[in-house]
N, C-alpha and C. Protein backbone atom coordinates (compact mmCIF):
# COMPACT_ATOMS: atom_id res chain seq x y z
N UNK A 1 1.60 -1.84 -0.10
CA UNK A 1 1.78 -0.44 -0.33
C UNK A 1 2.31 0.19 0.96
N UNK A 2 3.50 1.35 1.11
CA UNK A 2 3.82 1.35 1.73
C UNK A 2 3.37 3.36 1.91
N UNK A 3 3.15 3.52 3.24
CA UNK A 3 2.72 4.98 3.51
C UNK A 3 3.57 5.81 2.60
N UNK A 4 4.91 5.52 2.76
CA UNK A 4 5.91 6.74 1.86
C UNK A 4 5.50 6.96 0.48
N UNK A 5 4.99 5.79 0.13
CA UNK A 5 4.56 5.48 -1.72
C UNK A 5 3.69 6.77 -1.29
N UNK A 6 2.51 6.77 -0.68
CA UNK A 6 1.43 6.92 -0.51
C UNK A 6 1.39 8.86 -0.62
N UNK A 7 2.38 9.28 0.47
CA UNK A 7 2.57 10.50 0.82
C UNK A 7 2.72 11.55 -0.42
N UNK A 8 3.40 10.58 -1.08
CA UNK A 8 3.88 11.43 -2.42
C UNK A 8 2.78 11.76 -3.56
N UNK A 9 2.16 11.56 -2.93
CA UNK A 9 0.28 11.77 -4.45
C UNK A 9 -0.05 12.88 -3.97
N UNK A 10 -0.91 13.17 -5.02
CA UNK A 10 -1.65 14.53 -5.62
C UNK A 10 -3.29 14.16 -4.78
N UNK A 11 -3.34 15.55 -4.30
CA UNK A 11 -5.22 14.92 -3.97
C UNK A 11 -6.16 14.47 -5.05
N UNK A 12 -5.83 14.48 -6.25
CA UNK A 12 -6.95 13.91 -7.15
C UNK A 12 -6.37 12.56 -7.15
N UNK A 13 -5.24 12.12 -7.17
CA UNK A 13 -4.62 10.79 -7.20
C UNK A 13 -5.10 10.02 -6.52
N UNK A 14 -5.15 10.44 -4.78
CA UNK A 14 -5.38 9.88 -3.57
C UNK A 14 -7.08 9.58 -4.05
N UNK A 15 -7.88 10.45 -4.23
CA UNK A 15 -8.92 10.00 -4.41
C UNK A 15 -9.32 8.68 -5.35
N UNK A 16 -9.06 9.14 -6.49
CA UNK A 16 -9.04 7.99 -7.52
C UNK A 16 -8.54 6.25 -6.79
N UNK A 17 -7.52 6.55 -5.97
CA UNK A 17 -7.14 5.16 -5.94
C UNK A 17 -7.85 4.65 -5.06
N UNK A 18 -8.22 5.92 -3.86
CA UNK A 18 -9.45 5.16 -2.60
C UNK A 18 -10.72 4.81 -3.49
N UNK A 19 -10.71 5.49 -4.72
CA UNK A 19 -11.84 4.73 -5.05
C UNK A 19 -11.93 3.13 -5.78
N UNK A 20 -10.78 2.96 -5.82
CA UNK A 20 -10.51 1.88 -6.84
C UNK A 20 -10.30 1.06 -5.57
N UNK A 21 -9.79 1.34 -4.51
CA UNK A 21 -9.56 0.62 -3.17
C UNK A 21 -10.90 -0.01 -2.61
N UNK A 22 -11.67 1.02 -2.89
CA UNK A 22 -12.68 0.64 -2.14
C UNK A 22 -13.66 -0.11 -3.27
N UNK A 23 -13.59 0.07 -4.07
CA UNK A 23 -14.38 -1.14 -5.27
C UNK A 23 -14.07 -2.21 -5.03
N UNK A 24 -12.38 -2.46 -5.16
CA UNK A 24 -11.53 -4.12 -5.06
C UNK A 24 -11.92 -4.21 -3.84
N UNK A 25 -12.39 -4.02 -2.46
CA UNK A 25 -12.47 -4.17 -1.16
C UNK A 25 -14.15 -4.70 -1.72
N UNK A 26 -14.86 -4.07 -2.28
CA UNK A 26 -16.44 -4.66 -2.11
C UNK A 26 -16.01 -5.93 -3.11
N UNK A 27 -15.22 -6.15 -4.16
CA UNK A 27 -15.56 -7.22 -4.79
C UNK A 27 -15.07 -8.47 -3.87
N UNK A 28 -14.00 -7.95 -3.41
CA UNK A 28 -13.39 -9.31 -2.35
C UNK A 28 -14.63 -9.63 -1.39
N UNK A 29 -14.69 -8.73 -0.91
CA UNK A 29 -15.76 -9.49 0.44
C UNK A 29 -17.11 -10.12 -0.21
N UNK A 30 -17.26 -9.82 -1.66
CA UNK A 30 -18.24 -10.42 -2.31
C UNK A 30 -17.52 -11.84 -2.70
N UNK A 31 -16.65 -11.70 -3.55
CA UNK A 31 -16.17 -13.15 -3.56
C UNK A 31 -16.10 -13.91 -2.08
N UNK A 32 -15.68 -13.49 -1.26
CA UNK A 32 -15.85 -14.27 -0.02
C UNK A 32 -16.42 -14.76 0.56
N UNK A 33 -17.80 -13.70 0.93
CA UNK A 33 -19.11 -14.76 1.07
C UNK A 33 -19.40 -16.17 0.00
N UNK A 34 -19.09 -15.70 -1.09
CA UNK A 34 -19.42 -16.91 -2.48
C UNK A 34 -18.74 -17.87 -2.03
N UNK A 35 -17.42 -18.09 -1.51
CA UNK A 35 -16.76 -18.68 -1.07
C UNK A 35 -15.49 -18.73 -2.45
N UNK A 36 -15.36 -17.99 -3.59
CA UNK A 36 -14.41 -17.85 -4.43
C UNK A 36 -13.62 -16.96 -4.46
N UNK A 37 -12.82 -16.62 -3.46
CA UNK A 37 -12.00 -16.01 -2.86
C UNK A 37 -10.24 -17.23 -1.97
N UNK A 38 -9.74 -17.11 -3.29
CA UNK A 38 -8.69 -17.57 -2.37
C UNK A 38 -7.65 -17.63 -0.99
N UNK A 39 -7.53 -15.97 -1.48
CA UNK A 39 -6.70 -15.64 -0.32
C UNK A 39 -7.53 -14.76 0.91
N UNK A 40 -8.55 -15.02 1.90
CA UNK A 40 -8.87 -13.91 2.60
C UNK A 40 -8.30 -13.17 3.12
N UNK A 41 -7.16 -13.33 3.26
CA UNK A 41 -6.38 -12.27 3.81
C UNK A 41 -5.76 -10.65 2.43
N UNK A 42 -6.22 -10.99 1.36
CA UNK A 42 -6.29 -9.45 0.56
C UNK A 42 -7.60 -8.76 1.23
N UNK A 43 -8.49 -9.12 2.06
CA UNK A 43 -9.64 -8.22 2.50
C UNK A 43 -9.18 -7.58 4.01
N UNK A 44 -8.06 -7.82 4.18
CA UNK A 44 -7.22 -7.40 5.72
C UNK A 44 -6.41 -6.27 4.89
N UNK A 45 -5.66 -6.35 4.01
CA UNK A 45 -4.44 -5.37 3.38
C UNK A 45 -5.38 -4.62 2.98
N UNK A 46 -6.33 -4.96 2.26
CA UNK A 46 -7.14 -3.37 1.48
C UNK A 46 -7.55 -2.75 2.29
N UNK A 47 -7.97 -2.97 3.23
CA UNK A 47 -8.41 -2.26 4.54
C UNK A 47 -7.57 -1.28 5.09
N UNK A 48 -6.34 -2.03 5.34
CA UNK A 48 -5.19 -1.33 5.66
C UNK A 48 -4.70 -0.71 4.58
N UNK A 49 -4.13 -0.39 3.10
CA UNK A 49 -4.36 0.54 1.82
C UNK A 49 -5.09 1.47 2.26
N UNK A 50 -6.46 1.07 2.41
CA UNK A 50 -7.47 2.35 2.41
C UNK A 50 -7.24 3.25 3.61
N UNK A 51 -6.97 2.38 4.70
CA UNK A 51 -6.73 3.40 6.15
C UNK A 51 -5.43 4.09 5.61
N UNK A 52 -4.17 3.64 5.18
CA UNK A 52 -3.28 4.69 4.84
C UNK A 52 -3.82 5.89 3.40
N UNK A 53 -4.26 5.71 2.98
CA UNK A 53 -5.19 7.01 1.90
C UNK A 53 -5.40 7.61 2.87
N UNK A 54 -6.80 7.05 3.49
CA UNK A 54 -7.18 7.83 4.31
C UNK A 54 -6.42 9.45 5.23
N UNK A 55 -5.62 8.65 5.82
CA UNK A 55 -4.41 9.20 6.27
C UNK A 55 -3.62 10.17 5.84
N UNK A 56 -3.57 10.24 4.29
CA UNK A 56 -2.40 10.61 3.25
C UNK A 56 -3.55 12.09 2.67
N UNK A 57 -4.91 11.45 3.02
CA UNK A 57 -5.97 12.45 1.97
C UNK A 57 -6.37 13.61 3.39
N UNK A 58 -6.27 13.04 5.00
CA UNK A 58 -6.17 13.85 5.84
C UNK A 58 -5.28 14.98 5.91
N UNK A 59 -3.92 14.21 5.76
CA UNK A 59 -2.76 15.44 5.92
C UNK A 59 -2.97 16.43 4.86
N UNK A 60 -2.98 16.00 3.44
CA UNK A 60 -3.16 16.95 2.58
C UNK A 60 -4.18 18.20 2.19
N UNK A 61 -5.64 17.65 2.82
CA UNK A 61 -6.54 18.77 2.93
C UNK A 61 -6.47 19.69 3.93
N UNK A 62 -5.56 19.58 4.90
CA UNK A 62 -5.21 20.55 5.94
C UNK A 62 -5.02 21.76 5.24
């Protein structure tokens, strides 16, 4: 996901998807400990997803 995608949402949008970000972020690191987690590196990108929301949900509540 790229910030520009990102910029262009609605604040109810931005929310919704940090929340869906941050669900898929707890299930990965749950699969991970289990050890059924293929790729660990999707628990590095969601991180980074969520820090750009973050970002995107800052500018807009200004």
């Amino acid at each position: 996901m790229k910030f520009s995608d990102v910029k262009d949402l609605s604040l109810s949008e931005l929310k919704k998807k940090k929340a869906a970000m941050t669900q898929e972020l707890f299930e990965a690191k749950m699969k991970n400990e289990l050890g059924q987690l293929s790729n660990p590196l999707v628990i590095r990108f969601l991180r980074k997803d969520i820090a750009k929301l973050n970002t995107a949900l800052a500018a807009k509540s200004k």
